[in-house]
N, C-alpha and C. Protein backbone atom coordinates (compact mmCIF):
# COMPACT_ATOMS: atom_id res chain seq x y z
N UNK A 1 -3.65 32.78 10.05
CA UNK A 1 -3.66 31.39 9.63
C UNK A 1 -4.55 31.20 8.40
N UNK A 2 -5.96 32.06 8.54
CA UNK A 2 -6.57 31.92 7.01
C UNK A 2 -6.12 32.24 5.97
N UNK A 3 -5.08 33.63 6.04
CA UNK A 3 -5.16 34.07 5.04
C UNK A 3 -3.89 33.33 4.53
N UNK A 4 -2.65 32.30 5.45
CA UNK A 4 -1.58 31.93 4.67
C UNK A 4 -2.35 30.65 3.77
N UNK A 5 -3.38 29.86 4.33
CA UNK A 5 -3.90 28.71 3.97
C UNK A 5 -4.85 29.28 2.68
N UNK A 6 -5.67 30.46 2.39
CA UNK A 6 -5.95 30.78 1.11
C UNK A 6 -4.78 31.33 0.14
N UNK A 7 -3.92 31.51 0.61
CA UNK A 7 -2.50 31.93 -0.14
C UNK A 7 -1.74 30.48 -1.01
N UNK A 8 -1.65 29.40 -0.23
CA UNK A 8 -1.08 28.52 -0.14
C UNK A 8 -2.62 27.53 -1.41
N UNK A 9 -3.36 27.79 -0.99
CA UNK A 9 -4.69 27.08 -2.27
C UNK A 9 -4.80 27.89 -3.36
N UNK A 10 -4.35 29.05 -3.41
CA UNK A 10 -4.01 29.77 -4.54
C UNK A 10 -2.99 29.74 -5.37
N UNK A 11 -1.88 29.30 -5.16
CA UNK A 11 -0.84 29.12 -5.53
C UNK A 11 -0.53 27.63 -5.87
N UNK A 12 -1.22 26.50 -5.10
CA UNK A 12 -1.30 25.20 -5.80
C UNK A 12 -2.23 25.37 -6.80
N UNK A 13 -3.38 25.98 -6.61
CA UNK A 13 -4.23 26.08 -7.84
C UNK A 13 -3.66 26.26 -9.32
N UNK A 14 -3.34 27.49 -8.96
CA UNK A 14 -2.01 28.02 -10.34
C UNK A 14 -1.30 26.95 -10.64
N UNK A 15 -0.50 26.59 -10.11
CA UNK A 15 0.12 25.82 -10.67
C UNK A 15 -0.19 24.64 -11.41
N UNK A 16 -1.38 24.16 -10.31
CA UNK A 16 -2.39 22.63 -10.91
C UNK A 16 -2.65 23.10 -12.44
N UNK A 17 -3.10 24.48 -12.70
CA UNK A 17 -3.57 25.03 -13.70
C UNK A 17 -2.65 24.85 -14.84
N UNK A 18 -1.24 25.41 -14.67
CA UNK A 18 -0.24 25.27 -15.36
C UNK A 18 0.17 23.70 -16.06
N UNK A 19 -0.13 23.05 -15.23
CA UNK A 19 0.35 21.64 -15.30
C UNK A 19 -0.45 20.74 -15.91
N UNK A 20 -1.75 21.26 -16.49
CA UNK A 20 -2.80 20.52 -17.18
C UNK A 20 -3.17 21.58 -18.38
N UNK A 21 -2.48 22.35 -18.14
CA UNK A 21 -2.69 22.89 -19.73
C UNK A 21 -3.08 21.91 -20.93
N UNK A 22 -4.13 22.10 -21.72
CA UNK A 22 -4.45 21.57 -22.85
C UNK A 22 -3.14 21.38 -24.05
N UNK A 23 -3.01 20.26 -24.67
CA UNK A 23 -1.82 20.23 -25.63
C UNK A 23 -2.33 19.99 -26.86
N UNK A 24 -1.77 21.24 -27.87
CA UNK A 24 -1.95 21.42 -29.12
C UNK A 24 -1.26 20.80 -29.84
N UNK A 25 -2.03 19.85 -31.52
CA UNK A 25 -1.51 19.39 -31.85
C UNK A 25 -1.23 20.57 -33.21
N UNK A 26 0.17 20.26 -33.51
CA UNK A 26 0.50 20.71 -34.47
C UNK A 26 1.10 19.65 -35.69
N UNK A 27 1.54 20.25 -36.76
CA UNK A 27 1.49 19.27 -38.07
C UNK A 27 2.86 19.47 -38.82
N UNK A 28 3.42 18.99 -39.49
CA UNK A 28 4.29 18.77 -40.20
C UNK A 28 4.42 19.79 -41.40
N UNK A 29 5.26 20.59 -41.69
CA UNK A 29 5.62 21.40 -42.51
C UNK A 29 5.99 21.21 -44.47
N UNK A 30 5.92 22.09 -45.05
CA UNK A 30 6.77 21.28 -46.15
C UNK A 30 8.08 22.06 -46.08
N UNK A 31 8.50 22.65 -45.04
CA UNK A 31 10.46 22.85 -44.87
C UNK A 31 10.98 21.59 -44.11
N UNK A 32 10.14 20.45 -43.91
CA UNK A 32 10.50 19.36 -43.15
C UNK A 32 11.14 19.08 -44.39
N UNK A 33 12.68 18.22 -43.92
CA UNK A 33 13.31 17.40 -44.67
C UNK A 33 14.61 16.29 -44.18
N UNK A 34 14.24 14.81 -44.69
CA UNK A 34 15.15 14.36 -43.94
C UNK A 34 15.86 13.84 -44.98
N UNK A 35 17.29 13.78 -44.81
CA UNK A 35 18.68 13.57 -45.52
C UNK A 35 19.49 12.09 -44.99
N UNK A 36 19.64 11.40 -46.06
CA UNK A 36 20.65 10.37 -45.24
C UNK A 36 21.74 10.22 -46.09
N UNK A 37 22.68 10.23 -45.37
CA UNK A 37 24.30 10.11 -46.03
C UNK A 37 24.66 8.54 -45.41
N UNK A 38 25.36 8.52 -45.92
CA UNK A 38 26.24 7.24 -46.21
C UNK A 38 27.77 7.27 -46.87
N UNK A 39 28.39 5.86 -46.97
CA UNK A 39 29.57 5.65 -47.95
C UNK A 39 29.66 4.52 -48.95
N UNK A 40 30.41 4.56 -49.40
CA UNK A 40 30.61 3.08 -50.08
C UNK A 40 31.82 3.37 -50.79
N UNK A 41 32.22 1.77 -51.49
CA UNK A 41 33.37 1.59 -51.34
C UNK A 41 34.59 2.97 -53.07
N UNK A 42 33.25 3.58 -53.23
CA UNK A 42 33.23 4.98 -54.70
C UNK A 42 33.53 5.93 -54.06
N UNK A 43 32.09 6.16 -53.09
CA UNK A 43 32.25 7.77 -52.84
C UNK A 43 31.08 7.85 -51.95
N UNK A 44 30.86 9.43 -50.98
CA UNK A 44 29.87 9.33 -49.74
C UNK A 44 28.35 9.59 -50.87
N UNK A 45 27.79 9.36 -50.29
CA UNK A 45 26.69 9.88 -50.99
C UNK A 45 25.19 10.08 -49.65
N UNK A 46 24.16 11.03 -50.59
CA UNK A 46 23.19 11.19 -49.61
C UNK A 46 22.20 11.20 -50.50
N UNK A 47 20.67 11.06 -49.76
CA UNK A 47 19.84 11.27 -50.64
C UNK A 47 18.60 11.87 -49.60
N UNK A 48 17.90 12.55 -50.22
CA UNK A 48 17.00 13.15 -49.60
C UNK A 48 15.07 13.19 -50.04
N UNK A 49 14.28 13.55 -48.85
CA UNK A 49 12.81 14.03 -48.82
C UNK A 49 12.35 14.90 -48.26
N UNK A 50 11.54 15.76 -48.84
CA UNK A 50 10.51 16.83 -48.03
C UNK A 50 9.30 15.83 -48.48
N UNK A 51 8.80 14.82 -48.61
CA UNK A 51 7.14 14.60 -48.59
C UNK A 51 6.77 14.04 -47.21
N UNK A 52 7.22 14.47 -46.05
CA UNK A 52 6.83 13.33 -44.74
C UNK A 52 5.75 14.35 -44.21
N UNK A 53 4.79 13.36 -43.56
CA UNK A 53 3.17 14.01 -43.31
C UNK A 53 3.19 13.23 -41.76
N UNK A 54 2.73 14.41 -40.96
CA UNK A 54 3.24 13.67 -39.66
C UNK A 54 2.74 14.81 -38.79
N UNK A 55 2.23 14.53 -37.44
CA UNK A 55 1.96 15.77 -35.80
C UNK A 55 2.45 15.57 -34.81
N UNK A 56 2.55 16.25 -33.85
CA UNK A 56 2.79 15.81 -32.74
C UNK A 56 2.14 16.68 -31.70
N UNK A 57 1.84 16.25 -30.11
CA UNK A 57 1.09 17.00 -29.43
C UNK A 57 2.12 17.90 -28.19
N UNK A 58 1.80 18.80 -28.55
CA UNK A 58 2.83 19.99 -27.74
C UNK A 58 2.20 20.69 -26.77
N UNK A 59 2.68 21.17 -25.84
CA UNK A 59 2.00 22.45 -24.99
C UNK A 59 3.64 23.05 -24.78
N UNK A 60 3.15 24.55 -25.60
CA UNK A 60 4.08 25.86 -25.27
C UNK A 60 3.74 26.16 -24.08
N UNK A 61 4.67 27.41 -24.17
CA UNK A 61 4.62 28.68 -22.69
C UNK A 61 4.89 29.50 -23.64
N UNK A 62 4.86 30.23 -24.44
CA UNK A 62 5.10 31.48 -24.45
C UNK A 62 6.20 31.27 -26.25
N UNK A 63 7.33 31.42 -25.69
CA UNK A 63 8.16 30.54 -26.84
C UNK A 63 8.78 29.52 -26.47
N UNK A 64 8.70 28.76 -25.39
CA UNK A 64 9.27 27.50 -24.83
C UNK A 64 8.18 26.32 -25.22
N UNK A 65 8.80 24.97 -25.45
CA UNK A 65 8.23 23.95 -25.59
C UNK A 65 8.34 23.71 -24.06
N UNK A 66 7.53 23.34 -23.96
CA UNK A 66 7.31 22.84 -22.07
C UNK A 66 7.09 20.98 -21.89
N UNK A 67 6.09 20.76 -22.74
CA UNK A 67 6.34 18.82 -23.24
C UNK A 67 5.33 18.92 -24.52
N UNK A 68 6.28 17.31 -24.75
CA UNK A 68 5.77 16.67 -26.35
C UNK A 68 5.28 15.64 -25.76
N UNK A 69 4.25 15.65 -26.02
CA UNK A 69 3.19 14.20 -25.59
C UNK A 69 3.39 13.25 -26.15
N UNK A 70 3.50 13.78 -27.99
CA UNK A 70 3.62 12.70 -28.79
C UNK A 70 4.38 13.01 -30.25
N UNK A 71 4.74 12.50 -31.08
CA UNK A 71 5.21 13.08 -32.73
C UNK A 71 5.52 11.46 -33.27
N UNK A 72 4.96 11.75 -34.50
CA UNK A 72 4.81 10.75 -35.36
C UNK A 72 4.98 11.35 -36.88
N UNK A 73 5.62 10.71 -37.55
CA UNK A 73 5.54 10.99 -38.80
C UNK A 73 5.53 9.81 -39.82
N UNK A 74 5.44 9.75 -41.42
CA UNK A 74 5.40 9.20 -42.19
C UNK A 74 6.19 9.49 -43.26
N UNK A 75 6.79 8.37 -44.03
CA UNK A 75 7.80 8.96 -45.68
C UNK A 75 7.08 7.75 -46.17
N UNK A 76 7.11 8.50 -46.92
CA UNK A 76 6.86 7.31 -48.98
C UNK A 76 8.39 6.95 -49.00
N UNK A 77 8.77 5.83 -48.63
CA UNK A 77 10.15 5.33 -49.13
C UNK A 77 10.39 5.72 -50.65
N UNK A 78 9.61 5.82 -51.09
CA UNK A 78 9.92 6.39 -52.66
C UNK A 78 10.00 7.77 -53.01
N UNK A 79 9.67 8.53 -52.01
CA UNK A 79 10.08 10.24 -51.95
C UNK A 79 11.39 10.45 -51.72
N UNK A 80 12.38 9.66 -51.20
CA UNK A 80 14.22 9.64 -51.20
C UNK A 80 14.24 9.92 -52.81
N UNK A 81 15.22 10.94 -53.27
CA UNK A 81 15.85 11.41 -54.48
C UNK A 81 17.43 11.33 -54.39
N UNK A 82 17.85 11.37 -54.75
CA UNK A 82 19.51 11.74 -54.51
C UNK A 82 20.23 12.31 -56.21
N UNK A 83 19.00 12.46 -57.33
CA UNK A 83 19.59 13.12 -58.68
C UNK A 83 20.13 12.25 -59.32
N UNK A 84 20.39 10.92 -59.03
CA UNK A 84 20.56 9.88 -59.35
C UNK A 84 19.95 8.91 -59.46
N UNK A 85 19.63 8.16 -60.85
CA UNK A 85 18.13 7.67 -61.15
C UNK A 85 18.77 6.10 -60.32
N UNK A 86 20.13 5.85 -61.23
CA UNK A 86 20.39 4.36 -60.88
C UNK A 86 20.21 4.22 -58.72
N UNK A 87 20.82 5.18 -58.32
CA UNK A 87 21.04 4.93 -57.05
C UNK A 87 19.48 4.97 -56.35
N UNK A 88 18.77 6.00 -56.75
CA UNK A 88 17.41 5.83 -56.13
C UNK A 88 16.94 4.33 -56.33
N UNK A 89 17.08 3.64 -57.59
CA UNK A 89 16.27 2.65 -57.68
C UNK A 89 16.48 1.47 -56.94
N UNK A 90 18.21 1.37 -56.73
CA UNK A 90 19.34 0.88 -55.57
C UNK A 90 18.50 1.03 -54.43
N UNK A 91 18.22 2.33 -54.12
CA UNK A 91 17.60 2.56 -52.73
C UNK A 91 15.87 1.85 -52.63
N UNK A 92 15.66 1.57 -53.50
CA UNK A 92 13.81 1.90 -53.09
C UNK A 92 14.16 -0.02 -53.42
N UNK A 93 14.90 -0.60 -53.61
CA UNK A 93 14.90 -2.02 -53.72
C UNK A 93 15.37 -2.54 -52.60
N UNK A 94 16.69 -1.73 -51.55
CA UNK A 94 16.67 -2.20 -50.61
C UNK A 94 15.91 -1.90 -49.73
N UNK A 95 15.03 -0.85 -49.64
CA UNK A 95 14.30 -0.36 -48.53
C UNK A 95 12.95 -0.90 -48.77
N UNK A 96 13.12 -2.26 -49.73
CA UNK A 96 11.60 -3.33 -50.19
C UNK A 96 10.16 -2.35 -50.15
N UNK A 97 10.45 -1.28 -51.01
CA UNK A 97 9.39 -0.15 -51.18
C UNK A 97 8.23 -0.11 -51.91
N UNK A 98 8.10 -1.38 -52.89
CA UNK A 98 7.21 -2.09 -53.03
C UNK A 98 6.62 -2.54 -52.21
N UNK A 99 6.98 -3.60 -51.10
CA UNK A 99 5.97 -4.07 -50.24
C UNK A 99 5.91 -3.10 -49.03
N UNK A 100 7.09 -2.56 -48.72
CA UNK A 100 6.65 -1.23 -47.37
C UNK A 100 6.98 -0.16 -47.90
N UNK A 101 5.75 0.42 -48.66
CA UNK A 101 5.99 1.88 -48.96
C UNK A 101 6.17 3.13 -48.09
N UNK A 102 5.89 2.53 -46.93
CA UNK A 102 6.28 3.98 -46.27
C UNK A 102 6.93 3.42 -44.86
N UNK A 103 8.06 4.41 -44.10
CA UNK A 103 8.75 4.47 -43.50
C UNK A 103 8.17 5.28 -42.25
N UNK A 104 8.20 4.44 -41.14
CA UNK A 104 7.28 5.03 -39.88
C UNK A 104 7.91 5.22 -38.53
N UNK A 105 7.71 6.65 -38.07
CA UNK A 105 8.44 6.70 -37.03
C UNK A 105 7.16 7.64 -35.64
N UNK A 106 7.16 6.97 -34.39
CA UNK A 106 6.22 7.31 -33.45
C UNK A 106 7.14 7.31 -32.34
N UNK A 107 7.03 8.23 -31.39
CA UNK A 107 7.41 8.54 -30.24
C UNK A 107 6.68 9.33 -29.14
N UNK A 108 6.46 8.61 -27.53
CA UNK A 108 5.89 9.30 -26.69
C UNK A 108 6.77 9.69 -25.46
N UNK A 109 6.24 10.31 -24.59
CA UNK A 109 7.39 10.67 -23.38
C UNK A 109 8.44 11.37 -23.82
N UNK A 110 8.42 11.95 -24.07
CA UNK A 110 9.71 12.71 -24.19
C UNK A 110 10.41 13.40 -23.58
N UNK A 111 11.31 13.42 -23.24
CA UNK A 111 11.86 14.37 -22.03
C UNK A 111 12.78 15.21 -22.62
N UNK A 112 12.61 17.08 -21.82
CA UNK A 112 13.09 17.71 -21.99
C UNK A 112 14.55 18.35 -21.02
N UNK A 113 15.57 17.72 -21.95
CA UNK A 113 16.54 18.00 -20.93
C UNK A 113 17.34 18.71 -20.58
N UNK A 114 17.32 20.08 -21.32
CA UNK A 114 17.84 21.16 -20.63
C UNK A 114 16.96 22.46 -21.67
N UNK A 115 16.79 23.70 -20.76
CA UNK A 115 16.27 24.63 -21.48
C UNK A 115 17.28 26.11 -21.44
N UNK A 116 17.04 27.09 -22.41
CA UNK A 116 17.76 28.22 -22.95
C UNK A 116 17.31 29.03 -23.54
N UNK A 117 16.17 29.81 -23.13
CA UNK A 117 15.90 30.90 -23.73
C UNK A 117 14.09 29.83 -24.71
N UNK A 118 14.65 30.29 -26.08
CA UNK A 118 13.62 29.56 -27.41
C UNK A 118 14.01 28.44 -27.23
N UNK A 119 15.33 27.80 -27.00
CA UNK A 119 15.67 26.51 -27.14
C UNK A 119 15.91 25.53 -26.22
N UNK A 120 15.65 24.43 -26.39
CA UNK A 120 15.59 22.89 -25.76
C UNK A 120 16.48 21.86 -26.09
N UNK A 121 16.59 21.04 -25.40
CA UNK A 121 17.49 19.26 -25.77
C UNK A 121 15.98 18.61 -25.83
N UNK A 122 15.91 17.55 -26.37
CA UNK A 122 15.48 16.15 -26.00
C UNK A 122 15.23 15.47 -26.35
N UNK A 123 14.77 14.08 -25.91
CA UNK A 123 15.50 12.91 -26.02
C UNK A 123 14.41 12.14 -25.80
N UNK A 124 14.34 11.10 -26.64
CA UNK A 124 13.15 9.70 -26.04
C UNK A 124 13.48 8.63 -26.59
N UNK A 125 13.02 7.42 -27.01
CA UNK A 125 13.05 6.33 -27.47
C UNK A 125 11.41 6.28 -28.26
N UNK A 126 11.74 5.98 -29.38
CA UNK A 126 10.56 5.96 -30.30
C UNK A 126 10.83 4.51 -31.26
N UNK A 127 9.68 4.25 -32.14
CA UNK A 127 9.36 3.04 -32.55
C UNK A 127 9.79 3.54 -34.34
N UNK A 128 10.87 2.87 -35.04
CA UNK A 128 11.37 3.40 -36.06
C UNK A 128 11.09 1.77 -37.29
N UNK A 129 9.77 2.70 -38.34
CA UNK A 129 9.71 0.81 -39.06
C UNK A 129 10.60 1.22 -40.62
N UNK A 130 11.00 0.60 -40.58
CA UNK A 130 11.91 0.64 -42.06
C UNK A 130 11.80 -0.56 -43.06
N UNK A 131 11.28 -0.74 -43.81
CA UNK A 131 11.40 -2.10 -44.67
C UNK A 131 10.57 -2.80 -44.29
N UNK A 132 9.60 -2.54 -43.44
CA UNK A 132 8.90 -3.86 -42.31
C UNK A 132 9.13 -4.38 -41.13
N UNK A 133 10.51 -3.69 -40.49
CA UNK A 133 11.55 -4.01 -39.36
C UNK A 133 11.10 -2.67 -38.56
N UNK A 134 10.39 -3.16 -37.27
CA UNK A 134 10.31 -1.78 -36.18
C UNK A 134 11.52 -2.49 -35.52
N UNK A 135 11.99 -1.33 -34.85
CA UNK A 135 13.17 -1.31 -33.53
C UNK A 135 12.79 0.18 -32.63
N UNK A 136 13.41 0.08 -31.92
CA UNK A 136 13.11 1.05 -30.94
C UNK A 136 14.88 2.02 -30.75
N UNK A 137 14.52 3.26 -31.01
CA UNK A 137 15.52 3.82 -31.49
C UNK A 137 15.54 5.08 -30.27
N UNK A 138 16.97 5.63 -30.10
CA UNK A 138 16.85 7.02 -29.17
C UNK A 138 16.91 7.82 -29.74
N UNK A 139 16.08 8.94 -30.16
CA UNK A 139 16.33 10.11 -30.94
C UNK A 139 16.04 11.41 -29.79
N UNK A 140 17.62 12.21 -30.73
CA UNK A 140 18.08 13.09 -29.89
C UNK A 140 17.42 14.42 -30.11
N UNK A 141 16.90 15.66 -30.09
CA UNK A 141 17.10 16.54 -30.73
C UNK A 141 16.75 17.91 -30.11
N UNK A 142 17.38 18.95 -31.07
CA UNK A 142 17.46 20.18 -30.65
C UNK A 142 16.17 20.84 -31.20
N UNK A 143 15.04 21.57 -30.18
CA UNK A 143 14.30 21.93 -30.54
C UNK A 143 13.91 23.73 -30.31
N UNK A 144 13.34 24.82 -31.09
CA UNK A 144 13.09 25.83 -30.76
C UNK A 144 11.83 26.67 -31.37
N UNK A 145 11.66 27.50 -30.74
CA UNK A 145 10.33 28.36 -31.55
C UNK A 145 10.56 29.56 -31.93
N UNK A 146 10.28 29.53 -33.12
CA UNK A 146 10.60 30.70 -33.79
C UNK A 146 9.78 30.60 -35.18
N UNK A 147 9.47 32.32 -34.99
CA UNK A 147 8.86 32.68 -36.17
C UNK A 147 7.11 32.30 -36.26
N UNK A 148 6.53 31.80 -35.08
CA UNK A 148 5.21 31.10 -35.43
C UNK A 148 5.42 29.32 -35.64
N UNK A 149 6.54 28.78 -35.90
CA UNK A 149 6.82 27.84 -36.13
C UNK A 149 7.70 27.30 -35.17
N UNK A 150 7.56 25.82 -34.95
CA UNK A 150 8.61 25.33 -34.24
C UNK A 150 9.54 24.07 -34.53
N UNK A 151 10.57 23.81 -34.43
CA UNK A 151 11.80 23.71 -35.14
C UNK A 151 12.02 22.25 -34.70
N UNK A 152 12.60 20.92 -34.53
CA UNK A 152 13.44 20.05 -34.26
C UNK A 152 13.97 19.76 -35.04
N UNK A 153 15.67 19.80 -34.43
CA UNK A 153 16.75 19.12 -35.54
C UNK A 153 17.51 18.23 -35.07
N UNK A 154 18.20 17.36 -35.94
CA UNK A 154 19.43 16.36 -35.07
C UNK A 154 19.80 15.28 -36.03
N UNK A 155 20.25 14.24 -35.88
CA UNK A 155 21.10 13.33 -36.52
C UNK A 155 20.83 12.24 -36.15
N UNK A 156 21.25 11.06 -36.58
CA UNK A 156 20.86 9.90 -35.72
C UNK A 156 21.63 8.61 -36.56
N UNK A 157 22.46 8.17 -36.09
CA UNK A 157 23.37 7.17 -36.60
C UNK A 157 22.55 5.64 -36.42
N UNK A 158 22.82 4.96 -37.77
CA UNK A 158 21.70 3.69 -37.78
C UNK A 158 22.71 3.04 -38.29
N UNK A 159 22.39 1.52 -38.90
CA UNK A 159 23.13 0.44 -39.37
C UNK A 159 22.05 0.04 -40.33
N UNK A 160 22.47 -0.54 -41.29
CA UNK A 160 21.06 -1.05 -42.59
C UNK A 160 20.89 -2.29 -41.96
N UNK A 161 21.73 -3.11 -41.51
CA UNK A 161 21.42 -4.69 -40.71
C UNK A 161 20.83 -4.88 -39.67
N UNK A 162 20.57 -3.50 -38.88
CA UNK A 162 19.43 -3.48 -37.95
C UNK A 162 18.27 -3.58 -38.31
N UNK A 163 17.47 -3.28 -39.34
CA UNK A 163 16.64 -3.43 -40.02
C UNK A 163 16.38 -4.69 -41.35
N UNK A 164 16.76 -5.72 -41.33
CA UNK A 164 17.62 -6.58 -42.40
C UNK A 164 17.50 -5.83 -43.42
N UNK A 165 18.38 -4.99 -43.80
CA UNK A 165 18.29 -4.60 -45.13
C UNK A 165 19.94 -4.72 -45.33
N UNK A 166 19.95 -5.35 -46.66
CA UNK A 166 21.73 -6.10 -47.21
C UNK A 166 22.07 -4.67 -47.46
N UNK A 167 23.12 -3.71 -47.54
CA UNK A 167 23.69 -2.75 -47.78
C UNK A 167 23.77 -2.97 -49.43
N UNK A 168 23.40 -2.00 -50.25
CA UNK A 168 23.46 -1.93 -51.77
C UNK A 168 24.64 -2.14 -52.33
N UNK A 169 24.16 -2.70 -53.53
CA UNK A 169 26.05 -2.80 -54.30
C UNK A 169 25.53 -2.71 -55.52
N UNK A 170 26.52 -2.25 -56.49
CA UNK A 170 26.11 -1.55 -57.73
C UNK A 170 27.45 -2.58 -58.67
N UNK A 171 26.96 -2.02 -59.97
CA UNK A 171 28.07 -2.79 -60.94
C UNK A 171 28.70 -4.02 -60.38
N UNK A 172 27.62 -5.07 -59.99
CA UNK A 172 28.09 -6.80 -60.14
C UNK A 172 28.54 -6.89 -58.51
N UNK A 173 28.78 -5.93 -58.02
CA UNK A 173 28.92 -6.38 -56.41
C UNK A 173 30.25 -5.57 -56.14
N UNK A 174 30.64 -5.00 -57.37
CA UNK A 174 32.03 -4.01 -57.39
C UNK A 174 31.54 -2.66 -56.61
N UNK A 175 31.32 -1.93 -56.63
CA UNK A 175 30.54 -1.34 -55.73
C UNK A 175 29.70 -1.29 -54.57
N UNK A 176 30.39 -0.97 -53.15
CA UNK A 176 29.41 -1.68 -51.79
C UNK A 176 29.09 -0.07 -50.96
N UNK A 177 27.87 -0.30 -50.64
CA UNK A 177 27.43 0.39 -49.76
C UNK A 177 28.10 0.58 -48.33
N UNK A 178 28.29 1.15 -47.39
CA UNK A 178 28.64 0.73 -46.46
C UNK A 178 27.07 0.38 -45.70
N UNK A 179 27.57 -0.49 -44.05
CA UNK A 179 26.24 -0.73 -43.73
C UNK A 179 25.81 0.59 -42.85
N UNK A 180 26.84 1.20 -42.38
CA UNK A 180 26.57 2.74 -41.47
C UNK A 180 25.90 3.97 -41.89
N UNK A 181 24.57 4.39 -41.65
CA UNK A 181 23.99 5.87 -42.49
C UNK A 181 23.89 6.17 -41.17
N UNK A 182 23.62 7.60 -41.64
CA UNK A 182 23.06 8.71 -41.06
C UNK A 182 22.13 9.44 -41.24
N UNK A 183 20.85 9.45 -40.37
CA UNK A 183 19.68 9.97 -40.98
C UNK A 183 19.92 11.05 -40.04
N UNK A 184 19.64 12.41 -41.38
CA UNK A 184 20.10 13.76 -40.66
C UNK A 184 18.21 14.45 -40.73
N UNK A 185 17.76 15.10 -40.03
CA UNK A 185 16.36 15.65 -39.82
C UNK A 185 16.04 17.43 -39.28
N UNK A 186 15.43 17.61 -39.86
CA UNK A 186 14.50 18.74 -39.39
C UNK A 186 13.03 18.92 -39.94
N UNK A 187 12.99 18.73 -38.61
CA UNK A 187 10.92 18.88 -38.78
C UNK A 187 10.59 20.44 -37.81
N UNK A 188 9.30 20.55 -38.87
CA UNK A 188 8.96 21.70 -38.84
C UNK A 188 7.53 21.90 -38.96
N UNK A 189 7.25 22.22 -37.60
CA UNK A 189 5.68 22.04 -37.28
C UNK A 189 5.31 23.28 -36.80
């Protein structure tokens, strides 16, 4: 009887142990880059940033993410390029980048919903400010470790009128944005 009952406090121990592991924060990469495509009534277009400065708090196992406590990041609404001077400037007027220069996204709880080896699903609801407009958004993503580094990627379909921002129009109103993007991501911490 003693020895199953020191067996049995040994083995919750471990585990208690496992389950309070300390969580490391790690930081934002410069291979981070997020892309948003769109249409309008011309042609698709996208435009892109690597300047987002941002952590989040992790505890590995080994090469598994086990939980994300937290991830937050930051963009200079004015770090979007797309090689196109007229359309950037299109962009940084609707995204009122003058008065909200930067674009903020925070998320806690996260849940991990299926695992594979290096790689993960998951999924939370995080606080997304754009223009001055927070909403609360579900972001999906595929995450893995590799190389010393660890990976999340995914997509995330938005509307510009969720955020009041009027969809852009170019040459007198002859030209329309659509209101549907896609902010495509990989962060790299």
């Amino acid at each position: 009887m003693k020895r199953s009952t020191y067996f049995l406090i040994l083995i919750l121990s471990a585990v208690s142990a496992v389950a309070f592991l300390p969580h490391r924060t790690y930081h934002l990469q410069p291979e981070t880059e997020f892309r948003i495509t769109g249409t309008s009534s011309l042609h698709d277009w996208e435009i892109t940033t690597d300047k987002a400065s941002g952590s989040s708090s992790m505890h590995l196992n080994g090469n598994q993410i086990t939980d994300v406590s937290s991830l937050q990041f930051t963009i200079p609404a004015k770090s979007f390029k797309s090689g196109k001077k007229a359309m950037d400037e299109n962009t940084y007027k609707a995204l009122k980048a003058s008065e909200f220069p930067n674009i903020k996204f925070s998320i806690s709880n996260v849940k991990i919903a299926q695992k594979e080896g290096n790689e993960a699903s998951f999924s939370g609801n995080g606080n997304l400010t754009v223009a001055g407009v927070s909403q609360v958004v579900q972001i999906d993503a595929t995450g893995r470790v590799d190389g010393g580094k660890i990976y999340f990627e995914g997509k995330k379909d938005l509307k510009l009128t969720d955020f009041n921002i009027d969809p852009p129009t170019a040459m007198l109103g002859t030209i329309k944005t659509g209101n549907e993007i896609t902010i495509h991501y990989k962060a790299v911490f």
